[in-house]
N, C-alpha and C. Protein backbone atom coordinates (compact mmCIF):
# COMPACT_ATOMS: atom_id res chain seq x y z
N UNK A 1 4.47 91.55 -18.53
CA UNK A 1 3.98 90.33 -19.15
C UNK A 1 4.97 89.18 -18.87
N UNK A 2 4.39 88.01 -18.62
CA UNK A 2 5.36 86.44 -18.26
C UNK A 2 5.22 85.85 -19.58
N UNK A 3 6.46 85.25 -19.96
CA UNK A 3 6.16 84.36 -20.80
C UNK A 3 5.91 83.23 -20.37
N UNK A 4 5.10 82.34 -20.88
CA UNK A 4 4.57 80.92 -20.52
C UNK A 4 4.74 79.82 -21.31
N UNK A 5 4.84 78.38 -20.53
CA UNK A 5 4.85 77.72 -21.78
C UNK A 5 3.70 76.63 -21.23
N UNK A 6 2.84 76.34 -21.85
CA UNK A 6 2.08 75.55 -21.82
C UNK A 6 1.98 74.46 -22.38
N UNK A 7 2.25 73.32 -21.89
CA UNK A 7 2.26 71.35 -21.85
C UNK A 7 0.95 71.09 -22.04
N UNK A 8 0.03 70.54 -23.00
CA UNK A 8 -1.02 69.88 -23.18
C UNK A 8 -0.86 68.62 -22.90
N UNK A 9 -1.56 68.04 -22.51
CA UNK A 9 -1.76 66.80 -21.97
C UNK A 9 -2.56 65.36 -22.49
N UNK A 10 -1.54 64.86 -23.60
CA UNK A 10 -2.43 63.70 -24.14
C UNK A 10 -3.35 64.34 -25.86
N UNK A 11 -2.52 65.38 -26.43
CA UNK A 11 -2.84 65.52 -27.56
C UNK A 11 -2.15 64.88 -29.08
N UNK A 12 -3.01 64.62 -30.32
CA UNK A 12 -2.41 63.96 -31.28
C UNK A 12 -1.80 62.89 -31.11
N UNK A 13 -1.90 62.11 -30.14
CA UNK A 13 -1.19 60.91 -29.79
C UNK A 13 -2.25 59.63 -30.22
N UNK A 14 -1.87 58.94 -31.11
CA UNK A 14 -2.12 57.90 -31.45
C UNK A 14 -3.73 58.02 -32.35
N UNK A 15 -3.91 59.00 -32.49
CA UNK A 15 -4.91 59.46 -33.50
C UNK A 15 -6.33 60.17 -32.78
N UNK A 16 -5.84 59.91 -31.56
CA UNK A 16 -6.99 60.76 -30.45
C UNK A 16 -6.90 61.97 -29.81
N UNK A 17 -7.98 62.89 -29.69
CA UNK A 17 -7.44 64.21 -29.21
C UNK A 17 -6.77 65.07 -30.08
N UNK A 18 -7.85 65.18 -31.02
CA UNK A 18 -6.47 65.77 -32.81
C UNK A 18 -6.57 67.40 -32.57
N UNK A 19 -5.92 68.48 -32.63
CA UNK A 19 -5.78 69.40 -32.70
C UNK A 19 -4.29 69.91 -33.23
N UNK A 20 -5.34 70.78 -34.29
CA UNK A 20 -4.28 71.11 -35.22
C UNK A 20 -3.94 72.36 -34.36
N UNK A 21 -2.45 72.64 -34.94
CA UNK A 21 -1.54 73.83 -33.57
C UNK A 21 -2.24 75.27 -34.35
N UNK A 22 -2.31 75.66 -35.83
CA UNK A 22 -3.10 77.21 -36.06
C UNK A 22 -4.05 77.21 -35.11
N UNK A 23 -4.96 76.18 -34.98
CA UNK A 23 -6.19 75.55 -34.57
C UNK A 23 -5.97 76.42 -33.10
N UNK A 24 -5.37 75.73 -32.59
CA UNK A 24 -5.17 76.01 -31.60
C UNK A 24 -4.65 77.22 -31.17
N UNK A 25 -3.45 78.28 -31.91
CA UNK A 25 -3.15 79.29 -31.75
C UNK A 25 -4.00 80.14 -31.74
N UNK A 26 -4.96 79.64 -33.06
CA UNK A 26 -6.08 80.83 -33.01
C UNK A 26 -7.31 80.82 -31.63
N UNK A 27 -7.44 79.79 -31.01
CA UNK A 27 -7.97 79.87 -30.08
C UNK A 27 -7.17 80.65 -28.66
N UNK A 28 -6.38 80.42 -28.92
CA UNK A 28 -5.27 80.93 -27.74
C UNK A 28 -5.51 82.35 -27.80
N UNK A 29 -4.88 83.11 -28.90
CA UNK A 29 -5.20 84.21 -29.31
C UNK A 29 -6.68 84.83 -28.99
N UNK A 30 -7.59 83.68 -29.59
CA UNK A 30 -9.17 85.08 -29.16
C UNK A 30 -9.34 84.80 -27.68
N UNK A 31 -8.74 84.01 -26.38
CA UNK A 31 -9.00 84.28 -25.34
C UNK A 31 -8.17 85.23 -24.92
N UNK A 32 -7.35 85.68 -25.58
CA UNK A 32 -6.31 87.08 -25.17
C UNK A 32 -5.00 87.02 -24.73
N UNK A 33 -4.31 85.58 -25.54
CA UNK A 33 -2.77 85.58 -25.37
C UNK A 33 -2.00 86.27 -26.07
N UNK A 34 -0.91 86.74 -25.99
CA UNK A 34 -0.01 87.09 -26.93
C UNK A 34 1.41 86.35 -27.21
N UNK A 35 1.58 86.59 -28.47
CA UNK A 35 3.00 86.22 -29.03
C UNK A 35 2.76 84.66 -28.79
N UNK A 36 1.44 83.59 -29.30
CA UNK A 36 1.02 82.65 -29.32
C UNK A 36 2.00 81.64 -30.17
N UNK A 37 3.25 80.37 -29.62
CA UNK A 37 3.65 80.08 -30.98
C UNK A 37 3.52 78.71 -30.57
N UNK A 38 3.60 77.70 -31.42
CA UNK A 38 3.39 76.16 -31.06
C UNK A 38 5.02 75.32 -31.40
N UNK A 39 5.17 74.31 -30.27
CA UNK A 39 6.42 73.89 -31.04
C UNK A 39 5.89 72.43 -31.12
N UNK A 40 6.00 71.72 -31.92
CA UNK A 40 5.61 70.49 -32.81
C UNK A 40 4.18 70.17 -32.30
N UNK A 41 3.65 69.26 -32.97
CA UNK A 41 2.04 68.64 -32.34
C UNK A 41 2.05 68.56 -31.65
N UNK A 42 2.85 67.93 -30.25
CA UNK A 42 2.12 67.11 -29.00
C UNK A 42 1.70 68.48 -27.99
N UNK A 43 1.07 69.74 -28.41
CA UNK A 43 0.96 70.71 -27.77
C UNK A 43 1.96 70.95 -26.46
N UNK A 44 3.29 71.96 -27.33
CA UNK A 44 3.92 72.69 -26.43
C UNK A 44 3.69 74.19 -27.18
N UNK A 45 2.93 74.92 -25.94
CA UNK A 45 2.88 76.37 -26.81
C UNK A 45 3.70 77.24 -25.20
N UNK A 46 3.66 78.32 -26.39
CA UNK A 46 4.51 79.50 -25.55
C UNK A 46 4.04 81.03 -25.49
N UNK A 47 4.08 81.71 -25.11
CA UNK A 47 2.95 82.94 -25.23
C UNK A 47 3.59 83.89 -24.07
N UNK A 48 2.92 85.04 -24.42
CA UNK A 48 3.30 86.01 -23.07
C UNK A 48 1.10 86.21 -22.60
N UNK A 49 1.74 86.56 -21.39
CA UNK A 49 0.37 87.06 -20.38
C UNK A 49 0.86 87.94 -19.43
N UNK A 50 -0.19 88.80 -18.42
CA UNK A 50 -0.24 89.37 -17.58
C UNK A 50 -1.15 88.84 -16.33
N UNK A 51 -1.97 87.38 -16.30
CA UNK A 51 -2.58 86.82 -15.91
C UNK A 51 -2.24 86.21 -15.07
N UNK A 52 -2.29 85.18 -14.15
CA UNK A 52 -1.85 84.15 -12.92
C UNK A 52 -1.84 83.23 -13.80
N UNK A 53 -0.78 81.69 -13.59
CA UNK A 53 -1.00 80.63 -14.32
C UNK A 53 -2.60 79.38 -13.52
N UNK A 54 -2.99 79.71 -12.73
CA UNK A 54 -4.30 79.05 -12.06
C UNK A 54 -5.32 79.87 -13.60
N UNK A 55 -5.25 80.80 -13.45
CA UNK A 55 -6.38 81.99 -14.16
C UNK A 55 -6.11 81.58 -15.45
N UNK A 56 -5.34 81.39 -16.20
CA UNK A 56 -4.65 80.70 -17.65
C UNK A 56 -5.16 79.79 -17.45
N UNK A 57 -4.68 78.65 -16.95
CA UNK A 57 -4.99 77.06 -16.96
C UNK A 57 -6.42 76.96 -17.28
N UNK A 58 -7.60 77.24 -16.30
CA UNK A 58 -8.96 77.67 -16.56
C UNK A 58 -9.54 77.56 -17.52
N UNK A 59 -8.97 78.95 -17.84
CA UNK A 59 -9.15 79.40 -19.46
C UNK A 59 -8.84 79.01 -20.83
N UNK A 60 -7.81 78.01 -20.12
CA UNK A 60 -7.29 77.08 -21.46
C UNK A 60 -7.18 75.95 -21.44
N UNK A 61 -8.41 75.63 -20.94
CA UNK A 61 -8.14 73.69 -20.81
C UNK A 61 -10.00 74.05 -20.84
N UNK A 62 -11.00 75.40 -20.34
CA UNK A 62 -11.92 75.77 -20.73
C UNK A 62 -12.36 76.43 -22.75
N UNK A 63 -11.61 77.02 -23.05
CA UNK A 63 -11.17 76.79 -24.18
C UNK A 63 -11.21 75.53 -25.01
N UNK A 64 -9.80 74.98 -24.89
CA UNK A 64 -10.04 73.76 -25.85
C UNK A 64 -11.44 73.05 -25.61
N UNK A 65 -11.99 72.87 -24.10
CA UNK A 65 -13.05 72.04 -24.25
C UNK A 65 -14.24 72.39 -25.37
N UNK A 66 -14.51 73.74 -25.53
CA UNK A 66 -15.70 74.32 -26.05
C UNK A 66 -15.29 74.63 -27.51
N UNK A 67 -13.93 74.39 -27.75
CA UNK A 67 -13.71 74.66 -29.36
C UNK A 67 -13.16 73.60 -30.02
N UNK A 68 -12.82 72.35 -29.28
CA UNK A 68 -12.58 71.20 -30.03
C UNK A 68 -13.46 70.11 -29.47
N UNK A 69 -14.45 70.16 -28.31
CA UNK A 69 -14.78 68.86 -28.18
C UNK A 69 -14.81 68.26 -27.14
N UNK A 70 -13.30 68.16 -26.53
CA UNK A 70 -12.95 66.98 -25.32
C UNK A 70 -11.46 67.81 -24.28
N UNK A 71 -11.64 67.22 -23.07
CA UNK A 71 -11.29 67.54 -22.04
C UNK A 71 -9.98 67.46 -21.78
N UNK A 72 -8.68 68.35 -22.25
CA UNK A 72 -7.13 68.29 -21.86
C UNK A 72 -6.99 68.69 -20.38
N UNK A 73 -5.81 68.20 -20.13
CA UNK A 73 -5.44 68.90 -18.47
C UNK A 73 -3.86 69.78 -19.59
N UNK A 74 -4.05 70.89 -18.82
CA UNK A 74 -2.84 71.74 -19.38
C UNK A 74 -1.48 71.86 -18.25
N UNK A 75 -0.84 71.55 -18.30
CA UNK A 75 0.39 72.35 -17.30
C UNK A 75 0.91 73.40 -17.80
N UNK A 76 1.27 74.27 -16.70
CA UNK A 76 1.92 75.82 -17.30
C UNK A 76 3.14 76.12 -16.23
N UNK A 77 4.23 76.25 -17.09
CA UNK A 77 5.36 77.15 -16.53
C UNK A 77 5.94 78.16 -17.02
N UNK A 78 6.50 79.08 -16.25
CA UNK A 78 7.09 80.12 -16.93
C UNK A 78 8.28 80.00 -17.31
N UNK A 79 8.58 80.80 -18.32
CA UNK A 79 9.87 80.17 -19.48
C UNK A 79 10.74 80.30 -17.92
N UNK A 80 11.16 81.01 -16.99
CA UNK A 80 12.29 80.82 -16.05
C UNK A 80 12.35 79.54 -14.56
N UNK A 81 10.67 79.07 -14.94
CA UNK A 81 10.48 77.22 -14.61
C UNK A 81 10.92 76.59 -15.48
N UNK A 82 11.05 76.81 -16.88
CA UNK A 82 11.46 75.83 -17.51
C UNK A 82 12.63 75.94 -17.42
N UNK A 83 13.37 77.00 -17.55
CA UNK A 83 14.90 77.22 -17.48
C UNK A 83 15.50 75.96 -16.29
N UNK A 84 15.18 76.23 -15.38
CA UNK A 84 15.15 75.85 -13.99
C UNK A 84 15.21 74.12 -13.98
N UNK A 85 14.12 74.00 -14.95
CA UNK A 85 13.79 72.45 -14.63
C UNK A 85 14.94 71.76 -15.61
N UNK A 86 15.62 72.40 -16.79
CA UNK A 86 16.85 72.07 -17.00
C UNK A 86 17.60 72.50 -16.45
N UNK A 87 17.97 73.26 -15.73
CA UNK A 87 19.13 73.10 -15.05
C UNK A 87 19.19 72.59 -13.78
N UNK A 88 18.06 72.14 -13.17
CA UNK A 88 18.23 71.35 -12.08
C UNK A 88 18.11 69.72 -12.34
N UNK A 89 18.48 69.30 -12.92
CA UNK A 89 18.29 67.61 -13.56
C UNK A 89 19.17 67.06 -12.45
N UNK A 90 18.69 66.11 -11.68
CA UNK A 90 19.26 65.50 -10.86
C UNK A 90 20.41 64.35 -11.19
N UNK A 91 20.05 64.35 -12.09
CA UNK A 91 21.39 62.97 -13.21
C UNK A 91 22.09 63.75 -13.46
N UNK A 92 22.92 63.38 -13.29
CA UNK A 92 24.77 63.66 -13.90
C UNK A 92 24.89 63.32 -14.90
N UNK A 93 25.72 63.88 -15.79
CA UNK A 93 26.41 64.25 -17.20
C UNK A 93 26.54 62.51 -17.38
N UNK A 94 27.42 61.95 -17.05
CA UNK A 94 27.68 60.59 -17.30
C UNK A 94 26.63 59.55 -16.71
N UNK A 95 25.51 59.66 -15.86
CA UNK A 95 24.69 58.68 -15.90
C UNK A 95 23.69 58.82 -17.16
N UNK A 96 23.51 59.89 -17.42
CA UNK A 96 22.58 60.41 -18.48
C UNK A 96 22.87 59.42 -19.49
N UNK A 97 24.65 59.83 -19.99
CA UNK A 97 25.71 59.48 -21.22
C UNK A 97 25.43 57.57 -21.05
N UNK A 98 25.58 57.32 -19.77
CA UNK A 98 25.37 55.32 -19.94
C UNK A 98 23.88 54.71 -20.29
N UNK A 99 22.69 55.46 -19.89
CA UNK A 99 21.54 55.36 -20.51
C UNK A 99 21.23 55.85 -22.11
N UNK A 100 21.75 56.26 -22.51
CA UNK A 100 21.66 57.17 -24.28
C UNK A 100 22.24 56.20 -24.31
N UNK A 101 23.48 55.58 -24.56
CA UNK A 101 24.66 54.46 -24.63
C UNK A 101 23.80 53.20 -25.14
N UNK A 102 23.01 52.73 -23.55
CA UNK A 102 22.57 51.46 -23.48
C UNK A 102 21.09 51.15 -24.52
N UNK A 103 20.71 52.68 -24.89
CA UNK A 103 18.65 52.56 -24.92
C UNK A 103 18.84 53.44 -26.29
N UNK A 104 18.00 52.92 -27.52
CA UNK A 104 18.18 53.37 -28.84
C UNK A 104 17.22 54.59 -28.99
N UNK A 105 16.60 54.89 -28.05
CA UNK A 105 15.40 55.31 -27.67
C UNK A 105 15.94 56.77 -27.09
N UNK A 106 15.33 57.94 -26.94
CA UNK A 106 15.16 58.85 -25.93
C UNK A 106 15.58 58.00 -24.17
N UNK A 107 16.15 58.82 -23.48
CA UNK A 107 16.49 58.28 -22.48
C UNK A 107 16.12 58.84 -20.98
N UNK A 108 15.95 60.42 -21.14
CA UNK A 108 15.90 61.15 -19.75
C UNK A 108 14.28 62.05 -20.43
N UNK A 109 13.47 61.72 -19.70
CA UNK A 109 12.39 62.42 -19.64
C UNK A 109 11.92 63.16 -18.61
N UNK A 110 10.84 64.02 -18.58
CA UNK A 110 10.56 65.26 -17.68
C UNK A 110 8.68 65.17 -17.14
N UNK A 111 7.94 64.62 -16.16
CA UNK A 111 6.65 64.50 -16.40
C UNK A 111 6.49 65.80 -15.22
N UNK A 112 5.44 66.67 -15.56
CA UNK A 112 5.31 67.59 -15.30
C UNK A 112 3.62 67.94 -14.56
N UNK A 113 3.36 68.09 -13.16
CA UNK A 113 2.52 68.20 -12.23
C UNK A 113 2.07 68.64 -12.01
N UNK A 114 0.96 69.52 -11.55
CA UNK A 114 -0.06 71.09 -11.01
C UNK A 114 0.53 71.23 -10.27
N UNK A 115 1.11 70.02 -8.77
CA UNK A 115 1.52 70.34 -7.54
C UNK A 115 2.63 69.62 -7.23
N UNK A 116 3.33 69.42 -6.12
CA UNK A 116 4.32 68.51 -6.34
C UNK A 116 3.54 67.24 -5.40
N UNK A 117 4.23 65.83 -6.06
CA UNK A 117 3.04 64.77 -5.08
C UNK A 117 3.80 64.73 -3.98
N UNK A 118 2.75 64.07 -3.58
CA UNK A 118 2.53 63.60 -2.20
C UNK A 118 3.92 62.03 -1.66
N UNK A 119 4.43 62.69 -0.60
CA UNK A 119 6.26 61.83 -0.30
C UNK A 119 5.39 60.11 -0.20
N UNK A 120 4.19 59.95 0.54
CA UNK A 120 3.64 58.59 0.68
C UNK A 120 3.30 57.93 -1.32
N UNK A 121 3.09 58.89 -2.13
CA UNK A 121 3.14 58.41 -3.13
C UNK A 121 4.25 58.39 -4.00
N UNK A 122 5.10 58.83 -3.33
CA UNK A 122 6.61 58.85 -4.44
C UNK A 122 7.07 57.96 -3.82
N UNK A 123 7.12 57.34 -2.57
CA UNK A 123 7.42 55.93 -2.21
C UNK A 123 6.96 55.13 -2.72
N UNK A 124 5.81 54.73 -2.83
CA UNK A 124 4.42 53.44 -3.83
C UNK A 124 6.00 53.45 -5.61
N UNK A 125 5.98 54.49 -6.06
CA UNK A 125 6.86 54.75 -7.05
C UNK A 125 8.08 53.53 -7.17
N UNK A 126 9.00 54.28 -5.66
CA UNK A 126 10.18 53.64 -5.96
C UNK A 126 10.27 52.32 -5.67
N UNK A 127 8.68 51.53 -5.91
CA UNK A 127 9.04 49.98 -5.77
C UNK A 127 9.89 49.52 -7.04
N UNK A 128 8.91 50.69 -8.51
CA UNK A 128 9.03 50.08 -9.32
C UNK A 128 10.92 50.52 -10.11
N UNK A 129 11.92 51.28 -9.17
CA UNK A 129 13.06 51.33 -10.07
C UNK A 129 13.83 49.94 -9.94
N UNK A 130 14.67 50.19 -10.50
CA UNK A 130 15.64 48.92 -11.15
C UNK A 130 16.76 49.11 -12.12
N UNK A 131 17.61 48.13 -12.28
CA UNK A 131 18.75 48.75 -12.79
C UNK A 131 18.42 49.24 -14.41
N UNK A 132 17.41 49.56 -15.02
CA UNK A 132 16.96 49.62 -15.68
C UNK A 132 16.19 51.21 -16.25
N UNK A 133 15.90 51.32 -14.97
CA UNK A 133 14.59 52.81 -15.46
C UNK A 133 14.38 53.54 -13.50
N UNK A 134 15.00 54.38 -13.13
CA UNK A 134 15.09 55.19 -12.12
C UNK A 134 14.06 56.99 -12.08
N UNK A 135 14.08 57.26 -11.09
CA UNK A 135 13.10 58.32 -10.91
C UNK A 135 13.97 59.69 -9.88
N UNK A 136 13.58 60.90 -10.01
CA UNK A 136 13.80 61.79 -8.95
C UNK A 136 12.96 62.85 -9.08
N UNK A 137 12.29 62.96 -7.49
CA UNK A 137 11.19 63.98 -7.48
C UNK A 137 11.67 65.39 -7.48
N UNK A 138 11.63 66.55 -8.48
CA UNK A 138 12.01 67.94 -7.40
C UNK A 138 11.10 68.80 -7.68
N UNK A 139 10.64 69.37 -6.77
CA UNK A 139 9.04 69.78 -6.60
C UNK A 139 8.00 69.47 -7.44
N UNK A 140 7.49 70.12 -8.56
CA UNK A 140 6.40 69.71 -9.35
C UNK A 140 6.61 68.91 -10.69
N UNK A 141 8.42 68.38 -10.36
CA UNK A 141 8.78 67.79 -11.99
C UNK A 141 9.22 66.33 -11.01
N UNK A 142 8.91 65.36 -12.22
CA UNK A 142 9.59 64.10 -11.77
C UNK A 142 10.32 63.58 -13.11
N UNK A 143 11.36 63.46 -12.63
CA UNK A 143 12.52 63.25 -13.48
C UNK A 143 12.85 61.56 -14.13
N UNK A 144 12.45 61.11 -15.35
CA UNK A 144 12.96 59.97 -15.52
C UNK A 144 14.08 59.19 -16.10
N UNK A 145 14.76 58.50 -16.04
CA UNK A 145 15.88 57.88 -16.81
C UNK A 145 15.49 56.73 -17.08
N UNK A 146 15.87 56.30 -18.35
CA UNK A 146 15.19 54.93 -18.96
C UNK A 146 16.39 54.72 -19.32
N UNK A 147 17.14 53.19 -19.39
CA UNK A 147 18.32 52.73 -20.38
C UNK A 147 17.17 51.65 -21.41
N UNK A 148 16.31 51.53 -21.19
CA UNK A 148 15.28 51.03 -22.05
C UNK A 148 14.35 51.95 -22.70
N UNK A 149 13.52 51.60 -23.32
CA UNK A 149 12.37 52.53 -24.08
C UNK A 149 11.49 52.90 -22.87
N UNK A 150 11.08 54.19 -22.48
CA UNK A 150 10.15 54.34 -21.91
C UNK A 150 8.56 53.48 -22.24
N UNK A 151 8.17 53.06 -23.49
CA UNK A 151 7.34 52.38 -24.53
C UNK A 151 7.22 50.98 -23.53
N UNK A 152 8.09 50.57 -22.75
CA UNK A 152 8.19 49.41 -22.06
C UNK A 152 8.40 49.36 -20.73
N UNK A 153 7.96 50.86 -20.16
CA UNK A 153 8.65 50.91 -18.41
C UNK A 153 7.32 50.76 -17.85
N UNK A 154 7.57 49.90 -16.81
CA UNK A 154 6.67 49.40 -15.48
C UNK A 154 6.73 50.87 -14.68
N UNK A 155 7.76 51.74 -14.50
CA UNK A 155 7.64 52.78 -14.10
C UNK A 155 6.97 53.72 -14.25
N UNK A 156 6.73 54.00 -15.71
CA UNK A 156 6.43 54.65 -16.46
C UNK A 156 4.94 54.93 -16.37
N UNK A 157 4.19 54.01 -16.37
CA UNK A 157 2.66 53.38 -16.36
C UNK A 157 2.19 53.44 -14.84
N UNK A 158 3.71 53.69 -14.13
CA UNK A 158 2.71 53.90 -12.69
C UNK A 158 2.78 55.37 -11.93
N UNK A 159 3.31 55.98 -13.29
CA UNK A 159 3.40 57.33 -12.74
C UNK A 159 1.59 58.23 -12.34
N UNK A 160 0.81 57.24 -12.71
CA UNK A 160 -0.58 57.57 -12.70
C UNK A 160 -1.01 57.10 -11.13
N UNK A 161 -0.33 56.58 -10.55
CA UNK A 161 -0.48 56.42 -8.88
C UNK A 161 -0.20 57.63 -8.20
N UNK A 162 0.49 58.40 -8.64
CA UNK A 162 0.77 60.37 -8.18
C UNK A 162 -0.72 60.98 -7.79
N UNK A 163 -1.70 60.26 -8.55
CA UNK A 163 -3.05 60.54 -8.35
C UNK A 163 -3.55 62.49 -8.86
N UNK A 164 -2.15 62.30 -9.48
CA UNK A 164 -2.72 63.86 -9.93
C UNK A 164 -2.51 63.82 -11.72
N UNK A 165 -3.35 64.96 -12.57
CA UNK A 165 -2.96 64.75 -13.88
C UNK A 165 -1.52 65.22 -13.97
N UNK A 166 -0.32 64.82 -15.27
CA UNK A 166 0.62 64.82 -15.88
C UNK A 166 0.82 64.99 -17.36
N UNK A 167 1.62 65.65 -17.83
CA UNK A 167 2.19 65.36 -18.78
C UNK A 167 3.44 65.15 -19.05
N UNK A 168 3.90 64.36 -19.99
CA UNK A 168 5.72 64.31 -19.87
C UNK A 168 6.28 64.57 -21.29
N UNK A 169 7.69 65.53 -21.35
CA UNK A 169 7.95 65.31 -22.28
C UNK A 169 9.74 64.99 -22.10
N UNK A 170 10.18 65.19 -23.35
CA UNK A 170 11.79 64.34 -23.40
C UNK A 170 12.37 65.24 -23.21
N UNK A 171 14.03 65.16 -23.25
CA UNK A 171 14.60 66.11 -22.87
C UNK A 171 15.20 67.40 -23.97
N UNK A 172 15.12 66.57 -25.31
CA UNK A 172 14.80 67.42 -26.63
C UNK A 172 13.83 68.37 -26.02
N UNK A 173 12.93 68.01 -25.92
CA UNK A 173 11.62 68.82 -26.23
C UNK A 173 11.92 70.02 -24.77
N UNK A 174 12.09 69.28 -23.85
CA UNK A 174 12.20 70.56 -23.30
C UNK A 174 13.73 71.55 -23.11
N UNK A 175 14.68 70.84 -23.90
CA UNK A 175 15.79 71.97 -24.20
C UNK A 175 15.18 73.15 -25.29
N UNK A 176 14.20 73.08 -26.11
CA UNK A 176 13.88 73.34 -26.97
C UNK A 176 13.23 74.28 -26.75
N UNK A 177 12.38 74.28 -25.41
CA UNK A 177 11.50 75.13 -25.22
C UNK A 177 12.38 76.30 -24.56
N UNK A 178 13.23 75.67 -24.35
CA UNK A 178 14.59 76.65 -22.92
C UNK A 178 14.21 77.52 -24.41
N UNK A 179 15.29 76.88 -24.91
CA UNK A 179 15.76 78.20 -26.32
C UNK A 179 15.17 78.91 -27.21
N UNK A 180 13.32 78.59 -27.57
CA UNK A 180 12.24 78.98 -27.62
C UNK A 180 12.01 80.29 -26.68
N UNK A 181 11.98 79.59 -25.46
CA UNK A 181 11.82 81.00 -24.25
C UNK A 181 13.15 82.01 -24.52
N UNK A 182 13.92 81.55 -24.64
CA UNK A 182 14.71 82.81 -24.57
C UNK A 182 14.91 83.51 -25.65
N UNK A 183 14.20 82.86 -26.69
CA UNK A 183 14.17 84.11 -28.21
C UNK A 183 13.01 84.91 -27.85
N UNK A 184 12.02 84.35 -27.46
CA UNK A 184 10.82 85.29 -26.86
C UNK A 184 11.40 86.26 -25.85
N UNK A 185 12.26 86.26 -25.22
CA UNK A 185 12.25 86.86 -24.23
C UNK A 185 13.61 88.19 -24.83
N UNK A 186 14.31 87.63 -25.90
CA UNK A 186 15.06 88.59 -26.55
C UNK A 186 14.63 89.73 -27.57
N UNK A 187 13.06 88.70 -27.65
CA UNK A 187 12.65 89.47 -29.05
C UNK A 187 11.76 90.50 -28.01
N UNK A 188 11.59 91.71 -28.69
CA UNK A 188 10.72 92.93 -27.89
C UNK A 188 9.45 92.71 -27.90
N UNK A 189 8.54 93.10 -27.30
CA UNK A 189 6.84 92.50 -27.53
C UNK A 189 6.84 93.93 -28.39
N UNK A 190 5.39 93.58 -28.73
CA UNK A 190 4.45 94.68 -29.44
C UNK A 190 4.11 95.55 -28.82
């Protein structure tokens, strides 16, 4: 069995797309996940399978449609992608430290891809850095740094030129999931 963690895409945000996380566990569960757990609203869940993540995704972006309503895009990695995608952060310890410094805000975020894009569209991208809010692609994650609020990046808003769906989360959220995955992965299954 893999453990997984699954990124919903555009849930509970701003009062649209409401799904409550039991809600949702329990749906997770009757399509046949195990060890189903949710970490805060904006749908980050974690689970074990024996399945492909294409064959998951399907099933769970088919799912939510038919038990809440309306249409999520899901991303899925396995807890040792997520591991990965923190420890490969292309920012250094101290550029990180001068953006937290400068921005009252969250500062280094993580938007997360089906595939990795396309090099002609990660160029269109780097019109928009500046000394302000910077980018780095590494395979299916694109890495952001804001010394401003993301709430206000020109960057940010054009990450939808990738032409593929996304979700992003902060770098809380996905240290969180690191250490999430690895209690799952300490604790014994059933």
């Amino acid at each position: 069995m893999t453990i997984y963690i699954a990124l919903l895409r555009g849930i509970n945000v701003g009062g649209h797309n409401k799904i409550k996380m039991a809600d949702l566990r329990k749906m997770l569960e009757r399509i046949g996940l195990a060890r189903v757990q949710t970490y805060i609203q904006s749908g980050n869940v974690l689970f074990e399978s024996a399945e492909s993540k294409e064959t998951l995704r399907v099933q769970m972006e088919q799912g939510i449609l038919e038990t809440f309503g309306f249409p999520i895009s899901v991303m899925l990695r396995t807890s040792e992608e997520i591991e990965g995608i923190v420890r490969n952060c292309p920012f250094s310890d101290e550029t990180i430290r001068q953006s937290e410094e400068a921005s009252e805000f969250e500062s280094l975020y993580v938007a997360m891809l089906p595939e990795a894009p396309a090099a002609e569209d990660v160029e269109k991208l780097r019109l928009y850095v500046n000394e302000k809010e910077t980018f780095e692609v590494i395979g299916e994650e694109v890495y952001l740094l804001f010394k401003e609020s993301v709430r206000n990046s020109k960057l940010a808003v054009q990450l939808s030129k990738l032409g593929v769906p996304m979700t992003m989360r902060n770098w809380k959220t996905m240290n969180k999931l690191v250490q999430l995955s690895q209690s799952m992965k300490s604790e014994p299954s059933q």
